[in-house]
Protein backbone atom coordinates (compact mmCIF):
# COMPACT_ATOMS: atom_id res chain seq x y z
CA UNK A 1 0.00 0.00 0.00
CA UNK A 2 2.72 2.33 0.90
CA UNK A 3 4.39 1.41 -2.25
CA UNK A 4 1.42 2.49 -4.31
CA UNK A 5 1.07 5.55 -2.66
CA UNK A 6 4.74 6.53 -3.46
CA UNK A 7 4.46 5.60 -6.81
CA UNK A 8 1.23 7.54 -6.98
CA UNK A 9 2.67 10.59 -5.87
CA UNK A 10 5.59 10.36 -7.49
CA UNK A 11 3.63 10.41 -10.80
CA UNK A 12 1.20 13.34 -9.66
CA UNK A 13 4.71 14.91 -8.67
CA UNK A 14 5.99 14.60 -12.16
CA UNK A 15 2.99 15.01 -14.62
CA UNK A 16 1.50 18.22 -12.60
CA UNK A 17 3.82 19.86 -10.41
CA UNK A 18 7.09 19.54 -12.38
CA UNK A 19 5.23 19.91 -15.64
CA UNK A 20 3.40 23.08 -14.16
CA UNK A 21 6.58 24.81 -13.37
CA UNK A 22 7.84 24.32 -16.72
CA UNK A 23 5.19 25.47 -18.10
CA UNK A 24 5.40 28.43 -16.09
CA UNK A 25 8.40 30.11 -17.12
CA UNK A 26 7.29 29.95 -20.60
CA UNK A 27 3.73 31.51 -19.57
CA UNK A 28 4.06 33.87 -16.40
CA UNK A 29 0.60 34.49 -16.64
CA UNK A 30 -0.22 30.96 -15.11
CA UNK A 31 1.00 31.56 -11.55
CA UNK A 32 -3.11 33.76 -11.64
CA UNK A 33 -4.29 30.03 -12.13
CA UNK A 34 -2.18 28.70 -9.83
CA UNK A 35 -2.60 31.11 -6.78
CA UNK A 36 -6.56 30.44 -7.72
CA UNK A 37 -5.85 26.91 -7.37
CA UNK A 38 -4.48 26.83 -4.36
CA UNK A 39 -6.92 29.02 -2.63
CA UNK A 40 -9.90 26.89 -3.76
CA UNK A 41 -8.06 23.64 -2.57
CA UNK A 42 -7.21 25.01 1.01
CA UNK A 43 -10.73 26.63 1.33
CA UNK A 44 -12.38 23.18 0.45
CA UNK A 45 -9.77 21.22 2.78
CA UNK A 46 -10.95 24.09 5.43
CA UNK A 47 -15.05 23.87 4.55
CA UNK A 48 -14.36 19.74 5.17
CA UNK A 49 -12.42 20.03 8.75
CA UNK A 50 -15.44 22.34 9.47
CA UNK A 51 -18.36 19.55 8.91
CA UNK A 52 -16.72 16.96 10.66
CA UNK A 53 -15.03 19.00 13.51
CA UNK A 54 -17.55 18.85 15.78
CA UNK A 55 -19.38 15.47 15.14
CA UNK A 56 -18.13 11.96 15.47
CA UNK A 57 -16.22 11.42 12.20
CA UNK A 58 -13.62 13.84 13.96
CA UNK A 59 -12.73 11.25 15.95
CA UNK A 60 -12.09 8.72 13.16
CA UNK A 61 -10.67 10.97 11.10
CA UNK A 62 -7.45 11.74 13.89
CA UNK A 63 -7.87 7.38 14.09
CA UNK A 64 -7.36 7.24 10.22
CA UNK A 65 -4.71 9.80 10.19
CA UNK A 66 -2.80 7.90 12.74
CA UNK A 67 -3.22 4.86 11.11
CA UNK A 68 -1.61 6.20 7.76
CA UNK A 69 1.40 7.08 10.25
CA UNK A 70 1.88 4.23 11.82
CA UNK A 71 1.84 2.45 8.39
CA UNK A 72 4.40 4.26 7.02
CA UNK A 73 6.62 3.72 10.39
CA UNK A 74 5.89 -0.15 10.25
CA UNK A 75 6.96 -0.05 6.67
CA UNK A 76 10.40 2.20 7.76
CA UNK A 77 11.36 0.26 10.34
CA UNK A 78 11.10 -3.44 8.60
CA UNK A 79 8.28 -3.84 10.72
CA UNK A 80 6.73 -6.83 8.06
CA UNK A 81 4.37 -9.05 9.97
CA UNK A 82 2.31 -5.54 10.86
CA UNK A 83 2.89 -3.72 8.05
CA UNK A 84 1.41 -6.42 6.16
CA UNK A 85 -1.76 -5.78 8.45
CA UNK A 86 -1.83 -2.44 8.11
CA UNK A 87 -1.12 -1.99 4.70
CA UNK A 88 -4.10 -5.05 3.86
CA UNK A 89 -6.38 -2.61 6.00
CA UNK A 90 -5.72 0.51 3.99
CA UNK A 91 -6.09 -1.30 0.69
CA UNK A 92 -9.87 -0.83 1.30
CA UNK A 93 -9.24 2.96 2.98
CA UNK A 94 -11.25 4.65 0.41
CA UNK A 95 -14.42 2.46 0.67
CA UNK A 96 -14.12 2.91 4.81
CA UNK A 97 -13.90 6.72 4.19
CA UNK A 98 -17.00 6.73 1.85
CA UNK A 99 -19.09 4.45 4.98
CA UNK A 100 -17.74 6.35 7.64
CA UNK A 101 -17.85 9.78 6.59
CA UNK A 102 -21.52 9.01 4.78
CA UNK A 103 -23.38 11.26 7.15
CA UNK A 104 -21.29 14.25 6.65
CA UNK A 105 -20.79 13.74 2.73
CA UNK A 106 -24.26 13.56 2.54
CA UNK A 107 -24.83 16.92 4.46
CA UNK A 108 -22.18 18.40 2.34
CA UNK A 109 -23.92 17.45 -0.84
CA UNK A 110 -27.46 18.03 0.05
CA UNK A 111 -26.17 21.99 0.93
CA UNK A 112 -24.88 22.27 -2.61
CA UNK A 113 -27.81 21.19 -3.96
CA UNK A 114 -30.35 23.39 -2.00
CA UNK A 115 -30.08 27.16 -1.08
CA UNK A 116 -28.13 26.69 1.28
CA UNK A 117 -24.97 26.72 -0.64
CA UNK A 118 -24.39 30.46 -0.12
CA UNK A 119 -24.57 29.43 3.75
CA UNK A 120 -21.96 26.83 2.37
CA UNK A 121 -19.59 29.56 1.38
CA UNK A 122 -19.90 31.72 4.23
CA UNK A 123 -22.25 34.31 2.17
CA UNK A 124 -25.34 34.34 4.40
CA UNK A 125 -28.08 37.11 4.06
CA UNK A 126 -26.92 40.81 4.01
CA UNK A 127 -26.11 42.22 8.02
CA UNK A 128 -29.11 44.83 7.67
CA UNK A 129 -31.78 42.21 7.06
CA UNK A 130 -30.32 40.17 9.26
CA UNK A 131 -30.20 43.05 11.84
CA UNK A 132 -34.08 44.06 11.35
CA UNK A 133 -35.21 40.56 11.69
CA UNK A 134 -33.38 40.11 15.51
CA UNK A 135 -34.91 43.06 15.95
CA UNK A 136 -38.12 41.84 15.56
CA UNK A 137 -37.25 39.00 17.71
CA UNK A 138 -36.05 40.60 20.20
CA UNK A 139 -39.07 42.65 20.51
CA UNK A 140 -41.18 39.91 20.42
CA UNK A 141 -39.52 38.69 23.35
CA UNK A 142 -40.10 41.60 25.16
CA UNK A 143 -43.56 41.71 24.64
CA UNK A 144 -43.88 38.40 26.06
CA UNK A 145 -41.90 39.08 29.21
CA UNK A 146 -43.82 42.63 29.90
CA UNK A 147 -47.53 40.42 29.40
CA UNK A 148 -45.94 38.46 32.27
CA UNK A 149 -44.19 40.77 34.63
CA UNK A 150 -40.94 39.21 33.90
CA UNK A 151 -37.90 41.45 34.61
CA UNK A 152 -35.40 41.67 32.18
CA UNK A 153 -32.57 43.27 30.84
CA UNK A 154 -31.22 43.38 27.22
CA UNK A 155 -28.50 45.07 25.92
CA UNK A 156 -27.55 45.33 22.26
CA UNK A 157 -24.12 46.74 21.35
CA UNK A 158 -23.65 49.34 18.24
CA UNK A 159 -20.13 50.43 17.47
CA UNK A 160 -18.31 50.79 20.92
CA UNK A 161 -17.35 46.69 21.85
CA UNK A 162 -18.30 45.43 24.78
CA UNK A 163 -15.63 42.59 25.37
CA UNK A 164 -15.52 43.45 29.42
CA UNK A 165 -18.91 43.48 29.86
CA UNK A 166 -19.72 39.99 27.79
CA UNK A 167 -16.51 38.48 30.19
CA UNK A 168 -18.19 39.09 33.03
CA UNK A 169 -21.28 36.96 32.30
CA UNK A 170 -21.87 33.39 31.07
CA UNK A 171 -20.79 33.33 26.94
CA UNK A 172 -23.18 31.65 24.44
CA UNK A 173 -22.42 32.82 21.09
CA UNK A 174 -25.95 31.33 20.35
CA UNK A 175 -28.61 32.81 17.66
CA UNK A 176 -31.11 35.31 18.21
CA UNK A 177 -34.84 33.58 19.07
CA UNK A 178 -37.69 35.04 21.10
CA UNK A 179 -38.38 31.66 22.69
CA UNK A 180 -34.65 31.54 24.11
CA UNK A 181 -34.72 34.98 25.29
CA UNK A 182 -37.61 34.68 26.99
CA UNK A 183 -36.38 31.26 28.68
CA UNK A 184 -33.34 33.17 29.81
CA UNK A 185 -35.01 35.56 32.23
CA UNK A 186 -37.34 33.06 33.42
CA UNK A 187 -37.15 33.17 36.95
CA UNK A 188 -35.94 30.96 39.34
CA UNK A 189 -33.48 29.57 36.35
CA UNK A 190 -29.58 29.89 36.30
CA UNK A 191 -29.60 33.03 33.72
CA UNK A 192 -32.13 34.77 34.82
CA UNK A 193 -30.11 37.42 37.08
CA UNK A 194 -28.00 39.96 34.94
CA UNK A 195 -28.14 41.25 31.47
CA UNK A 196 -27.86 39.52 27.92
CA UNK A 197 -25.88 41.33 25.55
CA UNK A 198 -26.54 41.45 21.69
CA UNK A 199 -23.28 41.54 19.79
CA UNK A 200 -22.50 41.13 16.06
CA UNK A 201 -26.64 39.50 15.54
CA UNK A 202 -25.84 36.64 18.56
CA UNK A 203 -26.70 36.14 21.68
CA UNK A 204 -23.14 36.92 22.93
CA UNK A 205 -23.41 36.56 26.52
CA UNK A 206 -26.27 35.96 29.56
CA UNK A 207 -25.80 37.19 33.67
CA UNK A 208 -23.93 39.73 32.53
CA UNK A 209 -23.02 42.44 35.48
CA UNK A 210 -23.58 46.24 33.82
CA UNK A 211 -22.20 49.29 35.89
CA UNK A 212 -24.75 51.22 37.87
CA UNK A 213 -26.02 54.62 37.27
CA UNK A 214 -25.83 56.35 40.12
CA UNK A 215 -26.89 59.93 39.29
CA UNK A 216 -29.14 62.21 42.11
CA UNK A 217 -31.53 62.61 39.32
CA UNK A 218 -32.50 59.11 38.69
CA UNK A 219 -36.06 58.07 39.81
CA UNK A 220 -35.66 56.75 43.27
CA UNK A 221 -38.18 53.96 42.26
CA UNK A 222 -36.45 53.26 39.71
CA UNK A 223 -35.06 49.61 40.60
CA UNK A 224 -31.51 47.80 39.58
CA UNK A 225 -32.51 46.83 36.05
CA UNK A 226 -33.34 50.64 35.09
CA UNK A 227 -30.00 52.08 36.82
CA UNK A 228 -27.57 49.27 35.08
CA UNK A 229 -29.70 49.88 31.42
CA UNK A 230 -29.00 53.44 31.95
CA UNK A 231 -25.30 52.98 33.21
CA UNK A 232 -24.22 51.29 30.33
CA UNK A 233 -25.87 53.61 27.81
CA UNK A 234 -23.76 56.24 29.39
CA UNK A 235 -20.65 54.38 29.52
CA UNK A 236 -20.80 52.99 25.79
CA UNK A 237 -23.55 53.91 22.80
CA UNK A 238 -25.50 50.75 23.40
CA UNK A 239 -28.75 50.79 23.95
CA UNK A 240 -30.32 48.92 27.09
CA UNK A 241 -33.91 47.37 26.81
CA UNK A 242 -35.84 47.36 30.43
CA UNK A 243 -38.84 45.20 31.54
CA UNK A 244 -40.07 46.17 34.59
CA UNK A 245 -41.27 43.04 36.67
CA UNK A 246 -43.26 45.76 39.04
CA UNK A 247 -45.61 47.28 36.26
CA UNK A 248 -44.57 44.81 33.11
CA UNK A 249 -43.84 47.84 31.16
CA UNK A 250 -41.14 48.15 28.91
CA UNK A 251 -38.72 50.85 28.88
CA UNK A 252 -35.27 51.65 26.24
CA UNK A 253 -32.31 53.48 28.03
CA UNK A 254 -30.18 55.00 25.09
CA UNK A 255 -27.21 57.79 25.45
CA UNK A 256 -27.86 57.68 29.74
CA UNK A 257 -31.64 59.15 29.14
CA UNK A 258 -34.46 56.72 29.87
CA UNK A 259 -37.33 56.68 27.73
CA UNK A 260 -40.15 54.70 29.77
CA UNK A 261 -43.25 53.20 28.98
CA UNK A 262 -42.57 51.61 25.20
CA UNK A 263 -45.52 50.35 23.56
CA UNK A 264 -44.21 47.49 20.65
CA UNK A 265 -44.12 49.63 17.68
CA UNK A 266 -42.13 52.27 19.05
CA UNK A 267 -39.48 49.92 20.60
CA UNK A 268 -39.40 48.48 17.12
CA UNK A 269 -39.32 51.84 15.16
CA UNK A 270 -36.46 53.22 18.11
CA UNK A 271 -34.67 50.10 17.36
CA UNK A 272 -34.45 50.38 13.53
CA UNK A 273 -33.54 53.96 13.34
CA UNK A 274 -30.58 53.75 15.94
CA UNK A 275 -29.30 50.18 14.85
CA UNK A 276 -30.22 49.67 11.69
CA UNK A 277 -30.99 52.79 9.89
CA UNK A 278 -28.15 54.73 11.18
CA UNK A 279 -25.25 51.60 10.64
CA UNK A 280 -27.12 51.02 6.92
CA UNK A 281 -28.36 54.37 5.79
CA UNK A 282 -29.18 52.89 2.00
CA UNK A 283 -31.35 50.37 4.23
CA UNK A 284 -33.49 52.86 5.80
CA UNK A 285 -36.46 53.12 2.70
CA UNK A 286 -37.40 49.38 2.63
CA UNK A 287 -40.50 48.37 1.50
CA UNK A 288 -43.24 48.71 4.58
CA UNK A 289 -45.27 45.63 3.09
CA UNK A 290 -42.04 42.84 3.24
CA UNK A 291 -41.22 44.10 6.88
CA UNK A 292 -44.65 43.89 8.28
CA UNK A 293 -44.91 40.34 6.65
CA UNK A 294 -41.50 39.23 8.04
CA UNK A 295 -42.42 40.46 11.52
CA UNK A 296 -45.54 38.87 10.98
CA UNK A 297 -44.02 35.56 10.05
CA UNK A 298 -41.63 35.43 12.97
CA UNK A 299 -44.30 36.14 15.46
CA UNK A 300 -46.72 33.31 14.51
CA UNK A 301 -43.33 30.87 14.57
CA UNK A 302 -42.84 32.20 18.01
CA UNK A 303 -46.68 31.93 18.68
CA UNK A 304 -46.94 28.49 17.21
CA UNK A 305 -44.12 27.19 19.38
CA UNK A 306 -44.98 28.55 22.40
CA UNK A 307 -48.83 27.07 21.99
CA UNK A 308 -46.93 23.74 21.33
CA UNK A 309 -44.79 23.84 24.28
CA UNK A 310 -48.40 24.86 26.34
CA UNK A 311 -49.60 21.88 25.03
């Protein structure tokens, strides 16, 4: 086996790379194809260690790779009774590649043939729509937690980064969904107790601790929620969203003023013109119609999941 796999590369060695070069100095202009060449090998060698990282053929695939090493050192070393072994088993590597790697291949395969082959390529949607429709979710989720008096505390970061604050609470990394917002201030659960913080369209981090406003002019009955919302908005241009477990009602601290009382359209219409609008100016004239349909479509998803976990 090792045998045929030196004679195989020594051919590939001669009749591509050696042949390439030559060809090279006679046409310059081929070191374009070759520098494209490369690229699209390494990328697809980097797209396959990223399928199979994180499942089980990861495993087997550091087994395998060992394997090929230790058959090479058996064959080095004169070692003939299990080289013979090893080099028998490797004879039929290929098939055992194609069986244990089916689940990933498949994967792989069935993304190229669907939409999802711009997902594939790391071209997802464009940020802004991305950015409205967490948005949406996020006030979806606020709704929900201000119908049942559920204090929470959501902060979404714009252009100042807030690494120290997302360190001091529990990182996720995780996507944006009304349903695992709302299960994060929950009470009586683990996360419930500090702040999430939006970052880059993720859930970046949950218990986060905020810094506390601690101005004279602050609302005395305003509670620990309301002062941290409006600490960080002073400290950073983030903007803090509040739901008061007392009254229910939502309130948006932005640039250390508090603006109380939020009914769902404004907090929606706030959120678009600071986040979106502002960071995507050429975004800000989209069609009413398509965003009243996609906030429509996310809150029956969130609507018909919730009934089904009710049920």
């Amino acid at each position: 086996m090792i045998e045929n796999f030196q004679t195989m590369f020594k051919n590939f060695y001669e009749n591509n790379i050696v042949d390439y070069l030559q060809s090279l100095q006679q046409y310059p202009i081929k070191l374009i194809t070759l520098i494209l060449d490369i690229g699209i090998v390494l990328f697809l060698a980097y797209k396959l260690l990223q399928i199979v990282r994180d499942t089980r053929a990861w495993q087997l695939l550091k087994g395998i790779i060992f394997l090929i090493i230790v058959t090479a050192l058996s064959g080095l070393f004169k070692l003939n009774i299990l080289h013979f072994i090893l080099s028998s088993l490797m004879t039929y590597g290929a098939l055992l590649l194609i069986v244990v790697f089916q689940p990933e291949l498949r994967r792989a395969l069935e993304q190229l043939g669907t939409s999802k082959v711009t997902k594939f390529f790391g071209i997802d949607k464009d940020i802004a729509t991305k950015t409205r429709e967490n948005i949406y979710k996020i006030v979806i989720a606020a709704v929900e937690l201000a119908k049942t008096r559920t204090g929470a505390l959501i902060v979404m970061e714009r252009d100042i980064q807030l690494k120290d604050i997302i360190n001091s609470g529990l990182y996720m990394n995780s996507d944006i969904s009304p349903q695992l917002l709302v299960n994060i201030f929950t009470p009586n659960t683990p996360l419930h107790d500090g702040a999430v913080i939006i970052s880059e369209n993720k859930i970046a981090a949950a218990a986060c601790m905020l810094p506390l406003a601690g101005d004279s002019y602050i609302a005395k009955e305003l509670g620990t929620r309301h002062r941290a919302g409006i600490g960080i908005s002073k400290e950073s241009d983030a903007i803090a969203i509040i739901v008061s477990e007392e009254t229910g009602k939502i309130s948006i601290a932005k640039d250390g003023t508090l603006i109380a009382d939020v009914k769902e359209d404004a907090l929606k219409k706030i959120l678009i013109k600071n986040i979106v609008t502002k960071r995507f100016p050429e975004q800000g004239k989209s069609g009413k119609e398509r965003m009243q349909s996609l906030r429509s479509k996310i809150s029956n998803k969130f609507n018909k999941d919730k009934n089904v976990g009710g049920n």
